[in-house]
PDB file of N, CA and C in Angstrom:
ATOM      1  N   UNK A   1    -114.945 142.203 -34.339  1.00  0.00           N
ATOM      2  CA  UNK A   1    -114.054 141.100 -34.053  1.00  0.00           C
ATOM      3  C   UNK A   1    -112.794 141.265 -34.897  1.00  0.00           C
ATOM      4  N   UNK A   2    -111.579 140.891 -34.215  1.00  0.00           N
ATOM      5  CA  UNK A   2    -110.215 141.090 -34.950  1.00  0.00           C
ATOM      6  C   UNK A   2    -110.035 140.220 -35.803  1.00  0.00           C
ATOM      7  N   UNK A   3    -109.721 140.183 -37.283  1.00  0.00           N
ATOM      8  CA  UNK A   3    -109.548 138.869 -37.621  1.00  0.00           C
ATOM      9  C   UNK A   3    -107.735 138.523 -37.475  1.00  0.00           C
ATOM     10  N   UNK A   4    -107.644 137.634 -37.379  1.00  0.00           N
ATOM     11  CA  UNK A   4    -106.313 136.908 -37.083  1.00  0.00           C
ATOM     12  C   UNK A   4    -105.604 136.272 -38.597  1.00  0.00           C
ATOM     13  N   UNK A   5    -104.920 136.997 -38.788  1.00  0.00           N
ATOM     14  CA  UNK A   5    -103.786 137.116 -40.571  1.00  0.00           C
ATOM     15  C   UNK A   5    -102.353 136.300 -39.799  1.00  0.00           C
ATOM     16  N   UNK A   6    -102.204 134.682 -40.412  1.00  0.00           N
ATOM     17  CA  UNK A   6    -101.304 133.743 -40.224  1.00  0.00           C
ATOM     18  C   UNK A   6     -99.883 134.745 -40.667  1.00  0.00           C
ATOM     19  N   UNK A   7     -98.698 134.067 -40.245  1.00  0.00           N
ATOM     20  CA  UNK A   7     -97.145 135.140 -40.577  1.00  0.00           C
ATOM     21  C   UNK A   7     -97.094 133.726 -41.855  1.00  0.00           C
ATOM     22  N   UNK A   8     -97.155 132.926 -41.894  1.00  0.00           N
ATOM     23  CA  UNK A   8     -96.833 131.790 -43.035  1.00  0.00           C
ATOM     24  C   UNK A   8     -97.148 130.492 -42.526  1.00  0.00           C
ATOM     25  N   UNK A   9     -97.166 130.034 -43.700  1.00  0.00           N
ATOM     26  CA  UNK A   9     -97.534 128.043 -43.706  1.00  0.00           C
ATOM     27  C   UNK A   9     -96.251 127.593 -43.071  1.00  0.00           C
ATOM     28  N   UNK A  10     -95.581 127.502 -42.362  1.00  0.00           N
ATOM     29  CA  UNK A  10     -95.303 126.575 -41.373  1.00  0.00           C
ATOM     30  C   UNK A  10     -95.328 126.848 -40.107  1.00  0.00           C
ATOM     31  N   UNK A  11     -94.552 125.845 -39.262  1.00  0.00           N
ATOM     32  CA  UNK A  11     -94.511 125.371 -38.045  1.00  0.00           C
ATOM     33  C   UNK A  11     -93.705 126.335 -36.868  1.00  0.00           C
ATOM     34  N   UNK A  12     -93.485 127.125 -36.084  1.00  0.00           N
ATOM     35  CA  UNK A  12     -92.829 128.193 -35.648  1.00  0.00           C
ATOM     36  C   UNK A  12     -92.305 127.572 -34.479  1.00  0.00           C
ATOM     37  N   UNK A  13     -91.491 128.065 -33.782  1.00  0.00           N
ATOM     38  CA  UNK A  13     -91.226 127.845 -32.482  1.00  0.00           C
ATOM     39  C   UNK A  13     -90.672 128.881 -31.579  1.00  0.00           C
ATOM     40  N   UNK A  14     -91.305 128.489 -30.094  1.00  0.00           N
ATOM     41  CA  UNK A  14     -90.921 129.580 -29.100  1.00  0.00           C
ATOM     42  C   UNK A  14     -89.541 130.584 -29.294  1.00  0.00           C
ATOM     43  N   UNK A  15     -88.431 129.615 -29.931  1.00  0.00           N
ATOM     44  CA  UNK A  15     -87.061 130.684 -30.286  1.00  0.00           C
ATOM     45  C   UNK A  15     -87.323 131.388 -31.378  1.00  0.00           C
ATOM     46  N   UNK A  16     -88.349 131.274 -32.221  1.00  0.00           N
ATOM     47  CA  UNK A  16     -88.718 131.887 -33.673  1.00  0.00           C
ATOM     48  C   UNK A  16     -89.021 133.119 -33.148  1.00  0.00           C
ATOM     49  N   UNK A  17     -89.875 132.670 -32.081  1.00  0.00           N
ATOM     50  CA  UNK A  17     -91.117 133.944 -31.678  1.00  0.00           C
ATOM     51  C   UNK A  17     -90.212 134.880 -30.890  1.00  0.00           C
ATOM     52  N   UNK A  18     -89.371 134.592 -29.678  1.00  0.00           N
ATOM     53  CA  UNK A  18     -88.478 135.210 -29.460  1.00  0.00           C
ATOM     54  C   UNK A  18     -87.891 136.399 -30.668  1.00  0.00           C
ATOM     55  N   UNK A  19     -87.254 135.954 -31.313  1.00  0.00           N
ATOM     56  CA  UNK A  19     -86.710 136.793 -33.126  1.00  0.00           C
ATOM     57  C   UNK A  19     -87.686 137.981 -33.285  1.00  0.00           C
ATOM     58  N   UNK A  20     -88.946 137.406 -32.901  1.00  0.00           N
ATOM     59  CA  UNK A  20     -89.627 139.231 -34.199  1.00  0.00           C
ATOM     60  C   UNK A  20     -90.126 139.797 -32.847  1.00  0.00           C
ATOM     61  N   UNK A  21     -90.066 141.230 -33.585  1.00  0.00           N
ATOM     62  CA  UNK A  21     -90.206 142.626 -32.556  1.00  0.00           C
ATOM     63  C   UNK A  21     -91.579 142.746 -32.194  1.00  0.00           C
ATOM     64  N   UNK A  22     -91.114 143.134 -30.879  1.00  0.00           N
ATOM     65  CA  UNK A  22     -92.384 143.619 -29.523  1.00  0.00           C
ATOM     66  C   UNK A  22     -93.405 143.980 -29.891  1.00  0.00           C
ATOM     67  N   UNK A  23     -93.043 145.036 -31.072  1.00  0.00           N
ATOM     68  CA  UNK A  23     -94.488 145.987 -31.460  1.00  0.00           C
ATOM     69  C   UNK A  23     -95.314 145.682 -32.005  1.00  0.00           C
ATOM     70  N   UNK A  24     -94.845 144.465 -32.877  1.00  0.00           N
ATOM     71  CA  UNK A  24     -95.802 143.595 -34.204  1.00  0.00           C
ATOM     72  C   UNK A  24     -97.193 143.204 -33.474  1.00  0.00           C
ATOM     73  N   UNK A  25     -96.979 142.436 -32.333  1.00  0.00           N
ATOM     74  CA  UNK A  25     -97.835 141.856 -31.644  1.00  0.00           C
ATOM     75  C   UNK A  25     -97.828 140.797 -32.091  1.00  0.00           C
ATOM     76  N   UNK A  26     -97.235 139.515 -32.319  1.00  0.00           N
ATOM     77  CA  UNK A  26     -97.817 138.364 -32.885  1.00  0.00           C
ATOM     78  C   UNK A  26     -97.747 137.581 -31.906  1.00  0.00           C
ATOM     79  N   UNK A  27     -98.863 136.535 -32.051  1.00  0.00           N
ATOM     80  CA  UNK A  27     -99.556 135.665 -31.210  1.00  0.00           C
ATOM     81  C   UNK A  27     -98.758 133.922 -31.973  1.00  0.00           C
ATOM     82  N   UNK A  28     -98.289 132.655 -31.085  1.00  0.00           N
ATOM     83  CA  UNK A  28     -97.645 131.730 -31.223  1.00  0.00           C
ATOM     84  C   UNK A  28     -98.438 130.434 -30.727  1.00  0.00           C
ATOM     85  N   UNK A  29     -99.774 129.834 -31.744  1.00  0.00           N
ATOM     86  CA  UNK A  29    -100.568 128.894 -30.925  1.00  0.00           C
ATOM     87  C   UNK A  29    -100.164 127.570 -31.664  1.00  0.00           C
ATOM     88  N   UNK A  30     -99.745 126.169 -31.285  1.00  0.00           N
ATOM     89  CA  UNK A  30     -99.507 125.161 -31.636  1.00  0.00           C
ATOM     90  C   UNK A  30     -98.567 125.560 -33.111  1.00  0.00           C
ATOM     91  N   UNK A  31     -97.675 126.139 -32.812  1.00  0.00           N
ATOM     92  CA  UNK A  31     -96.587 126.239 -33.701  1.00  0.00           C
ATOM     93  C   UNK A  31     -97.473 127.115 -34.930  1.00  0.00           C
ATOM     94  N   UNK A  32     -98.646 128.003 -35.045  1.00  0.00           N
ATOM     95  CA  UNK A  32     -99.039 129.347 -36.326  1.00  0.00           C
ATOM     96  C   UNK A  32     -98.854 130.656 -35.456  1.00  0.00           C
ATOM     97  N   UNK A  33     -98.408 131.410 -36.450  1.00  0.00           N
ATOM     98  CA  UNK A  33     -98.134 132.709 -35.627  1.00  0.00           C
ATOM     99  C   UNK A  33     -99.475 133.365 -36.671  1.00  0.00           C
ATOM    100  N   UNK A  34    -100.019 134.416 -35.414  1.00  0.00           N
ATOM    101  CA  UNK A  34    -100.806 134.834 -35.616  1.00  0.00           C
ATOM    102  C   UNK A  34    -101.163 136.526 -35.567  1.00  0.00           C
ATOM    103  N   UNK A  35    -101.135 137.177 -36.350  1.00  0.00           N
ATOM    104  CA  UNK A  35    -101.191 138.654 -36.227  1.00  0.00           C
ATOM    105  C   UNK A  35    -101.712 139.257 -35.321  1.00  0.00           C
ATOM    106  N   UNK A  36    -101.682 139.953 -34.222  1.00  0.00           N
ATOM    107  CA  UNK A  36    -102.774 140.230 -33.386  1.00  0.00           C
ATOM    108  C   UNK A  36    -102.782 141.888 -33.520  1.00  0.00           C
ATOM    109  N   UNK A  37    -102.065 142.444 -34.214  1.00  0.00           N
ATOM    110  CA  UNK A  37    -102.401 144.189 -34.330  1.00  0.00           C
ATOM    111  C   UNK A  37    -103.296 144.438 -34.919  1.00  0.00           C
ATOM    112  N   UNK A  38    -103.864 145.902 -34.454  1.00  0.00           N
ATOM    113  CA  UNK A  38    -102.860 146.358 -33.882  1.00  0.00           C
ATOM    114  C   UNK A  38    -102.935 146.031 -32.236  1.00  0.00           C
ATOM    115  N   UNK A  39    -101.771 145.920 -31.336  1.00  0.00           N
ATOM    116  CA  UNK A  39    -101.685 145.739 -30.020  1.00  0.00           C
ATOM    117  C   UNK A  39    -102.387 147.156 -29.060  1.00  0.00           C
ATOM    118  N   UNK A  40    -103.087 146.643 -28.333  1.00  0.00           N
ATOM    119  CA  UNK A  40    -103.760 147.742 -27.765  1.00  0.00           C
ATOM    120  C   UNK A  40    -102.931 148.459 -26.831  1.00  0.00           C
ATOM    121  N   UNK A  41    -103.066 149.849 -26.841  1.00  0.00           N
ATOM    122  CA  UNK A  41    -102.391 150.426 -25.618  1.00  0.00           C
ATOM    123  C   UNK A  41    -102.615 150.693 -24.364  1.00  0.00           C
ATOM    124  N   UNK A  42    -101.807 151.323 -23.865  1.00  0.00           N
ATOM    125  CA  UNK A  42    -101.917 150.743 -22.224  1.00  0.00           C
ATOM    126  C   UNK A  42    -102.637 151.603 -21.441  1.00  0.00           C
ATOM    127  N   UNK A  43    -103.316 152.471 -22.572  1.00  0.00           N
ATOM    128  CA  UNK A  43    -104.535 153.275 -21.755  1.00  0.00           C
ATOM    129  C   UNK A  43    -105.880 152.528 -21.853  1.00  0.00           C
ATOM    130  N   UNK A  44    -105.362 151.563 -23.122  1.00  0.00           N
ATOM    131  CA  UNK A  44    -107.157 150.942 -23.092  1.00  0.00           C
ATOM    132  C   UNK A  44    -106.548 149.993 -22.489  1.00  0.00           C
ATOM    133  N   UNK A  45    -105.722 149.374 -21.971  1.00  0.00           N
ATOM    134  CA  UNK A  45    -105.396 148.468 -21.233  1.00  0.00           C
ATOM    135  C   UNK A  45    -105.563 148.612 -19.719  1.00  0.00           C
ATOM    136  N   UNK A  46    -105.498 149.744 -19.499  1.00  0.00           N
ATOM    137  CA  UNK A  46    -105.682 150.501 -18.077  1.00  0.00           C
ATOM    138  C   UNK A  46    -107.448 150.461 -18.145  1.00  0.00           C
ATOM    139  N   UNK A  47    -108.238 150.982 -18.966  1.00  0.00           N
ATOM    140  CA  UNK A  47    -109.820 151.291 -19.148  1.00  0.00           C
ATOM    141  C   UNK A  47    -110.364 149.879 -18.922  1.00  0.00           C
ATOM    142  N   UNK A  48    -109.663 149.075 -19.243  1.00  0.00           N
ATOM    143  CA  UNK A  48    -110.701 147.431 -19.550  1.00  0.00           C
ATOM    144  C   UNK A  48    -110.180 147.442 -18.178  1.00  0.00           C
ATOM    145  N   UNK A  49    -109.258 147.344 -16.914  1.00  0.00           N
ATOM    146  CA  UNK A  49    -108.929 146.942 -16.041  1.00  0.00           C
ATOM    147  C   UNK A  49    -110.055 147.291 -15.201  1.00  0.00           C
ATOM    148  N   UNK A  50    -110.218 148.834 -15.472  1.00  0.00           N
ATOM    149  CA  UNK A  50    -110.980 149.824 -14.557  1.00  0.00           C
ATOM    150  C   UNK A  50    -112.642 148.559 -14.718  1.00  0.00           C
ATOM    151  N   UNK A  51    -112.807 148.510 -16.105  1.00  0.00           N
ATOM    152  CA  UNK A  51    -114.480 148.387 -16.299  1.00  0.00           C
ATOM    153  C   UNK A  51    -114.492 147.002 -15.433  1.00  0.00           C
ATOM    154  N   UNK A  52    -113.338 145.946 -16.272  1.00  0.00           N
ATOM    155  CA  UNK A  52    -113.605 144.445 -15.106  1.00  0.00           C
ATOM    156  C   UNK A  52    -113.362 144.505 -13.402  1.00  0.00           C
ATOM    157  N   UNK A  53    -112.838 145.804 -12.970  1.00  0.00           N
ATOM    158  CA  UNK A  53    -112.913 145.639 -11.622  1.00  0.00           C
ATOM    159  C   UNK A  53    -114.607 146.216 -10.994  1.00  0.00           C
TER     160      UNK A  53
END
C-alpha cells in the first residue's frame, strides 16, 4: 500500500494545484495535497487496463 506524505498544514486550492508540476503527481482532496509518487507509467497503466478488461 502507498502511503500518502501531506505537501503542508494548510488549506490548498484548485489554482494552487494548477502551480506544481505534472510529474510530482500530487493528489488535491478537501483542500490537503497529497503525494501520490511515484506516478505510475503508462505501460503499467496500459497492463492494469489489459487485466480489468
Amino acid at each position: 500500500m502507498t502511503k500518502a506524505v501531506v505537501r503542508a498544514k494548510k488549506k490548498f486550492t484548485y489554482g494552487d494545484y494548477l502551480t506544481w508540476p505534472d510529474e510530482e503527481g500530487w493528489e488535491l482532496t478537501d483542500g490537503e495535497a497529497f503525494d501520490m509518487t511515484p506516478v505510475p507509467s503508462p505501460k503499467h497503466q496500459l497492463i492494469l487496463g489489459e487485466i480489468a478488461r
